[in-house]
Protein backbone atom coordinates (compact mmCIF):
# COMPACT_ATOMS: atom_id res chain seq x y z
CA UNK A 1 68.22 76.65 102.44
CA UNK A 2 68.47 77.08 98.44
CA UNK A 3 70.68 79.98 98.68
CA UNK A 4 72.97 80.93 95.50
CA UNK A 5 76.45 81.06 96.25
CA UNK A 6 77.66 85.18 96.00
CA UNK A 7 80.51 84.56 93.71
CA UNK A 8 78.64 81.71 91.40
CA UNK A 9 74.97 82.06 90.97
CA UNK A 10 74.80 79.15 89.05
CA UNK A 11 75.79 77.19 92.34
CA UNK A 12 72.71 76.77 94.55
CA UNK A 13 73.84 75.36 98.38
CA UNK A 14 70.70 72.77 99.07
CA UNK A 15 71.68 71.76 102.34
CA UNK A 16 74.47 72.41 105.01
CA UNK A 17 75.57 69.21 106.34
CA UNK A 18 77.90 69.56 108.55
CA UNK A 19 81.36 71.57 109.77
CA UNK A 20 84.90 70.17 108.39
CA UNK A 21 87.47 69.85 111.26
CA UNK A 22 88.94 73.24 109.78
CA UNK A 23 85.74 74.96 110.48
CA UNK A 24 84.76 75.18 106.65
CA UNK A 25 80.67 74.56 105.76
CA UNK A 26 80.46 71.01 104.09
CA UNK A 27 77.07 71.37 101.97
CA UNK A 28 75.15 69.59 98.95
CA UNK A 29 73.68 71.61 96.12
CA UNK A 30 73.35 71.95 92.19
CA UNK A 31 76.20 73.03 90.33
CA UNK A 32 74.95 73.93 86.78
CA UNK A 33 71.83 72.22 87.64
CA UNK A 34 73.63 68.82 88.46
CA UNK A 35 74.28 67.81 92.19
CA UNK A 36 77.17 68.52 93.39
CA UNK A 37 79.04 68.39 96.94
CA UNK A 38 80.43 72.01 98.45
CA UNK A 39 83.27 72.80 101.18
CA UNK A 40 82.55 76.43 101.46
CA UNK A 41 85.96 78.15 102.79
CA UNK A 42 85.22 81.90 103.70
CA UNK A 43 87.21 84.68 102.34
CA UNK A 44 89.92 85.93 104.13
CA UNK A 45 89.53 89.13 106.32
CA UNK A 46 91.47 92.23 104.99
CA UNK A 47 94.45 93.32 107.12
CA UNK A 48 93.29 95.30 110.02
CA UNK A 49 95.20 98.14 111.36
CA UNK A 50 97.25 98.15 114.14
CA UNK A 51 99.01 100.84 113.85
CA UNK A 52 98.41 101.98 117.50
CA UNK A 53 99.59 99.20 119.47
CA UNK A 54 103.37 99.86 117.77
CA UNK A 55 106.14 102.20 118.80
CA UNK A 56 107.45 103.02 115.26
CA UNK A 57 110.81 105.00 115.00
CA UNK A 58 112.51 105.96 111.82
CA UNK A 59 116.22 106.21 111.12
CA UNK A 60 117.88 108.67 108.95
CA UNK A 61 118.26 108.20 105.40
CA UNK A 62 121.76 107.25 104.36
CA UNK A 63 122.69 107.23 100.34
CA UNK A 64 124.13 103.60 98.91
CA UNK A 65 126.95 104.96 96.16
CA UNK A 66 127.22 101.51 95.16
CA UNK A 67 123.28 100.32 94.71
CA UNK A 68 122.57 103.80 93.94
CA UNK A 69 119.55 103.58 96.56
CA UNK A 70 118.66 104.98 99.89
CA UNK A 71 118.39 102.90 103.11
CA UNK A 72 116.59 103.44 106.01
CA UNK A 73 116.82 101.21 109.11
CA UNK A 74 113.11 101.94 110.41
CA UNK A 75 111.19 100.73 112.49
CA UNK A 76 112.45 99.99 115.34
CA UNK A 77 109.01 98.49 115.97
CA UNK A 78 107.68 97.46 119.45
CA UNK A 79 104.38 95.69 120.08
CA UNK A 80 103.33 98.49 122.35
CA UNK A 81 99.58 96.68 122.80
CA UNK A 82 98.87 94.11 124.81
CA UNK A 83 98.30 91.24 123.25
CA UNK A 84 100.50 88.75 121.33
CA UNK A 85 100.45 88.81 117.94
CA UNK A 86 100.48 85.58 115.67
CA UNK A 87 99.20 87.00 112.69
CA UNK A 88 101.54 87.97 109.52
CA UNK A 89 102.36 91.65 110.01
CA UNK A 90 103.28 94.16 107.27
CA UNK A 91 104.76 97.87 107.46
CA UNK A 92 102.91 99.54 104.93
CA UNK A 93 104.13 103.04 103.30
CA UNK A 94 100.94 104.87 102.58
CA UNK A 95 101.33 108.39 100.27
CA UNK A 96 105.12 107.38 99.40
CA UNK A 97 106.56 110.30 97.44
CA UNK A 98 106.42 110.52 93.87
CA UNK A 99 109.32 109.26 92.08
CA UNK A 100 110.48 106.97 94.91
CA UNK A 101 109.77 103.19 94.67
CA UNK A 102 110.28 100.83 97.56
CA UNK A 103 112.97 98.64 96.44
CA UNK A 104 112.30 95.84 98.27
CA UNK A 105 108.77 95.62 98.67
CA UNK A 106 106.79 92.84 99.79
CA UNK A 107 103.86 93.73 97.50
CA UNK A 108 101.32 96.42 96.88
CA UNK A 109 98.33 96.41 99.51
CA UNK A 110 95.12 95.35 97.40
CA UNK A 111 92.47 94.36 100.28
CA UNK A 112 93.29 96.92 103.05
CA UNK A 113 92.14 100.26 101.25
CA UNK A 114 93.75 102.26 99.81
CA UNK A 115 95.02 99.71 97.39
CA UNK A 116 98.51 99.74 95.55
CA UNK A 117 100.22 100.95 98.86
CA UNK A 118 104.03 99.39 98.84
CA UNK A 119 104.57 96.95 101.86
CA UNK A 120 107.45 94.96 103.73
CA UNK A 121 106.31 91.72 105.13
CA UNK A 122 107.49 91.36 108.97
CA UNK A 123 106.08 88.01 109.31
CA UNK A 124 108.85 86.04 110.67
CA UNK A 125 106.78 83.17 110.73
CA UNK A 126 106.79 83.46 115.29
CA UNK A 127 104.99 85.45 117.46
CA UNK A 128 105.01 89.19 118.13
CA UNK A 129 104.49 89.49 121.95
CA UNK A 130 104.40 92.64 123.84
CA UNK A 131 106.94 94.50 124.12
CA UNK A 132 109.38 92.81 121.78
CA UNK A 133 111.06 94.67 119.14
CA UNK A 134 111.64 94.37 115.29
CA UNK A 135 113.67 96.33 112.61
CA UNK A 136 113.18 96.43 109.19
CA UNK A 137 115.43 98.04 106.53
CA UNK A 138 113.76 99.71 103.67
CA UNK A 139 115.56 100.50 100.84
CA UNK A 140 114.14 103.38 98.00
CA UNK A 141 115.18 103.95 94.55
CA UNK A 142 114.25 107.68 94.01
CA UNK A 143 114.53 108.89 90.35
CA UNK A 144 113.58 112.32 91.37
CA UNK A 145 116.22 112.59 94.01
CA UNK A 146 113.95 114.86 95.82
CA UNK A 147 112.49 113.81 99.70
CA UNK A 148 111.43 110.94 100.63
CA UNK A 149 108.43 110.56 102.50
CA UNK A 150 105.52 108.27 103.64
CA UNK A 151 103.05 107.84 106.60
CA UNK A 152 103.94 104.58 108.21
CA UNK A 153 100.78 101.96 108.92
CA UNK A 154 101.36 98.59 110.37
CA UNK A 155 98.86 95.86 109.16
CA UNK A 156 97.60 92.54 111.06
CA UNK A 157 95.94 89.58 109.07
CA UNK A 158 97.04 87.40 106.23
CA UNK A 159 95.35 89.46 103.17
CA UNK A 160 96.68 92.95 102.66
């Protein structure tokens, strides 16, 4: 085998030796040219897009005098595919307006491309089976006070 490791070229794998009972490679090698004993766990998967096996409908903006944001109950979001879903699912606001910010974002996509895209994490920690539905309220601080817009995108996979 003596293959360097991608990430550490000063890690050479010698020999695979066998599978761990989570699937990871269990291998012997040289680690800065001493031996040395490797679990190799692969890299997650980026968030694959699956944005066309959901029914996505948007409510109407409504202004929060108190917060001094705007909320919108979206996504009324049905698992129109077929399959059930047991992966963590975010709703992901691609080309969000300028001068709006997603209040209460999950994070900012950095795997799935294009990066820095705002997200709300649906994960729920249960299934998603067909036909079941989901909201999610979004809430926007917009310093502009212009529109507020976005192109919706649901994501499927644990790295975003």
């Amino acid at each position: 085998m003596n293959a360097p490791i991608s990430d550490h070229p000063e890690w050479v794998l010698f020999e695979a030796v066998g599978l761990s009972d989570t699937g990871y490679i269990v291998g012997s090698g040289f680690r800065d040219r001493k031996q040395a004993v490797f679990l190799l766990i692969p890299k997650p998967s980026c968030g694959a897009s699956a944005t066309n096996d959901f029914t996505i409908t948007r409510g109407g903006l409504r202004y929060n005098n108190t917060t001094k944001r705007f909320i919108q109950s979206v996504a009324v979001m049905r698992n129109s595919g077929s399959q059930t879903i047991s992966e963590p699912v975010a709703f992901v606001l691609g080309g969000l307006s300028p001068n709006v910010t997603l209040f209460n974002l999950g994070g900012n996509t950095a795997c799935a491309l294009p990066a820095d895209r705002p997200f709300v994490a649906l994960d729920g920690g249960s299934t998603w089976v067909p036909g079941q539905t989901r909201t999610v309220v979004l809430e926007f601080a917009n310093s502009g006070n212009g529109g507020i817009a976005y192109t919706p995108e649901v994501l499927v996979g644990a790295e975003r």
